[in-house]
C-alpha atoms as a PDB file:
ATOM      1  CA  UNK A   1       0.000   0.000   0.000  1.00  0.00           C
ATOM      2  CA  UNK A   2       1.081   3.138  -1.023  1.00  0.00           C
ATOM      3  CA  UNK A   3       1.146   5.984   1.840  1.00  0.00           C
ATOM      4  CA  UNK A   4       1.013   9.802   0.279  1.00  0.00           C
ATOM      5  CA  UNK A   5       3.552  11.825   1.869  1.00  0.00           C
ATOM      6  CA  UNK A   6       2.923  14.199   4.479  1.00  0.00           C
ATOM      7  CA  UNK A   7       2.326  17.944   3.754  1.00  0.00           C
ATOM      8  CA  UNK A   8       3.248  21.166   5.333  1.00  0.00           C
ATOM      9  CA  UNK A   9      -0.588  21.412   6.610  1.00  0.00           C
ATOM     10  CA  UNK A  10      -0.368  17.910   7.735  1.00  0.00           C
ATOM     11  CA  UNK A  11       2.799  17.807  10.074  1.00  0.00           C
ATOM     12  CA  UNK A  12       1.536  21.366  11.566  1.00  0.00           C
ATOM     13  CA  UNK A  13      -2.014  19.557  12.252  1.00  0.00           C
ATOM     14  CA  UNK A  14      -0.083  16.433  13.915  1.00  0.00           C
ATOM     15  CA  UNK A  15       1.850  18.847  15.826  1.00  0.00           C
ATOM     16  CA  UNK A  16      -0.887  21.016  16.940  1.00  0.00           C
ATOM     17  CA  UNK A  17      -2.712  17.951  18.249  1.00  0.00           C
ATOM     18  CA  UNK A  18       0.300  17.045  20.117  1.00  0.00           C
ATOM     19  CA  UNK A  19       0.358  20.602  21.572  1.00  0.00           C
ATOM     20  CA  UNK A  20      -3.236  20.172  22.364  1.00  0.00           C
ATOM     21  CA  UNK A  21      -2.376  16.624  24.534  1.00  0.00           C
ATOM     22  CA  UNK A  22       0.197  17.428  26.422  1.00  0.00           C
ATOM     23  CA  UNK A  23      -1.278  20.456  27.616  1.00  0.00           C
ATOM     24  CA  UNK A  24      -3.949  18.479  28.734  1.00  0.00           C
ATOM     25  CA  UNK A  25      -2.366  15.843  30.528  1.00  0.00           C
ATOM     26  CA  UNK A  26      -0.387  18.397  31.875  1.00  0.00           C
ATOM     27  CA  UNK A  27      -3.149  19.544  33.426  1.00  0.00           C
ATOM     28  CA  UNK A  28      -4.982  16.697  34.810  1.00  0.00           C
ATOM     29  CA  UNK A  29      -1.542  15.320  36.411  1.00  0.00           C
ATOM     30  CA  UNK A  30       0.247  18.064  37.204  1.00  0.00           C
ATOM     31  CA  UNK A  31      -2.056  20.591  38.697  1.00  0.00           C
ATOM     32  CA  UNK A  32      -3.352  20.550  42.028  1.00  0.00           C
ATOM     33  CA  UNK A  33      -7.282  19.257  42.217  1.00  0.00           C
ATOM     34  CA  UNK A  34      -9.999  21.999  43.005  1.00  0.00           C
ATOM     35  CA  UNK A  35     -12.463  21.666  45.785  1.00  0.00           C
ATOM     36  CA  UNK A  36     -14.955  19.176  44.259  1.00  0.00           C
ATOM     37  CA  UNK A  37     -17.727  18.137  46.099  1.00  0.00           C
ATOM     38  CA  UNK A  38     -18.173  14.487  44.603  1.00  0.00           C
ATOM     39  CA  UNK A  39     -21.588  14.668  44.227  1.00  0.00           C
ATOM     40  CA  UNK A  40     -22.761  15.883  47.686  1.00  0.00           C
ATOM     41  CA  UNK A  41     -24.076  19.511  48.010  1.00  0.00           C
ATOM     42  CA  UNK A  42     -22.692  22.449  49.189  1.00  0.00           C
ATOM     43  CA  UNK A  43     -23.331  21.602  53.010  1.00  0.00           C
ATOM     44  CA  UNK A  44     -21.098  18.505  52.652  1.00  0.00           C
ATOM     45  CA  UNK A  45     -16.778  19.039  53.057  1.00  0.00           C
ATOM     46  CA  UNK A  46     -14.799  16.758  51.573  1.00  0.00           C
ATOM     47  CA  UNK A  47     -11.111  15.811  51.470  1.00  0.00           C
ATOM     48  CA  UNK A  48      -8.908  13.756  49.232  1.00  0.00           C
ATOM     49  CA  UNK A  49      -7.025  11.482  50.955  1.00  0.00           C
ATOM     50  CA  UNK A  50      -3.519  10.163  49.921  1.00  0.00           C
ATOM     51  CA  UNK A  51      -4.942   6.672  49.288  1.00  0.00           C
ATOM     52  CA  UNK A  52      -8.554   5.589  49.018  1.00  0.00           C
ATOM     53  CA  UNK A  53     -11.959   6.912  48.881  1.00  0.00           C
ATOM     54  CA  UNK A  54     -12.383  10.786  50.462  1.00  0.00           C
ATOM     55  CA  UNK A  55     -13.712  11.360  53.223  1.00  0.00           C
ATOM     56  CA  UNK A  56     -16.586  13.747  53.526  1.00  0.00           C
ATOM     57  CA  UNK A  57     -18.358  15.596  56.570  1.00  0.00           C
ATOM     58  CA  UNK A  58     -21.530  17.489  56.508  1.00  0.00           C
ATOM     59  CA  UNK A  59     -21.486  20.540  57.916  1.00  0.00           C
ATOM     60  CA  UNK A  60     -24.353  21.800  60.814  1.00  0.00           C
ATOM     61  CA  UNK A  61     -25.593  25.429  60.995  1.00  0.00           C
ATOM     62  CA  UNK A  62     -25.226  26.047  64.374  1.00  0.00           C
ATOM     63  CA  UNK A  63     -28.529  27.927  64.551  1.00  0.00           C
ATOM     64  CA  UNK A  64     -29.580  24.271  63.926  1.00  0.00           C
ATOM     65  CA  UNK A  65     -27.480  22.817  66.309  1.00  0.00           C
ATOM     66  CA  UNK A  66     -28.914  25.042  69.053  1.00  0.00           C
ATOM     67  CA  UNK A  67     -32.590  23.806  67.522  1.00  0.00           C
ATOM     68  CA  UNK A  68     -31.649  20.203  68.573  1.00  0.00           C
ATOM     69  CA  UNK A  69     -30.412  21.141  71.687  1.00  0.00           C
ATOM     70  CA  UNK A  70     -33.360  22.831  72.826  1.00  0.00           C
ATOM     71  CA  UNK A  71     -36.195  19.720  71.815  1.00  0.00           C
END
């Protein structure tokens, strides 16, 4: 099989791409996770832990901790 040779256009698309990819991986393994709550809402903390699942806390009001206390 014949394989046409690659153009000027061509080798600056493959190159581009390549560009595009290792910025992105960059990103994902280099940089330094945001604050995501995995799914809870915003009342919920979670923290990433070095190995495993994260741990996550819900956080009380404590105008509703003062509720409970009182019933």
């Amino acid at each position: 099989m014949n394989w046409p040779y690659l153009r000027r256009g061509d080798i600056a698309g493959i190159l581009f791409m390549a560009v595009v990819l290792a910025v992105l991986v960059f990103a994902l393994l280099v940089l330094p996770p945001r604050d995501h709550n995995f799914g809870f809402g915003p009342e919920w903390q979670c923290t990433r832990m070095g190995e495993g699942d994260p741990i996550c806390v819900r956080l009380v009001d404590k105008g509703e901790a003062n509720k409970e206390r009182q019933e």
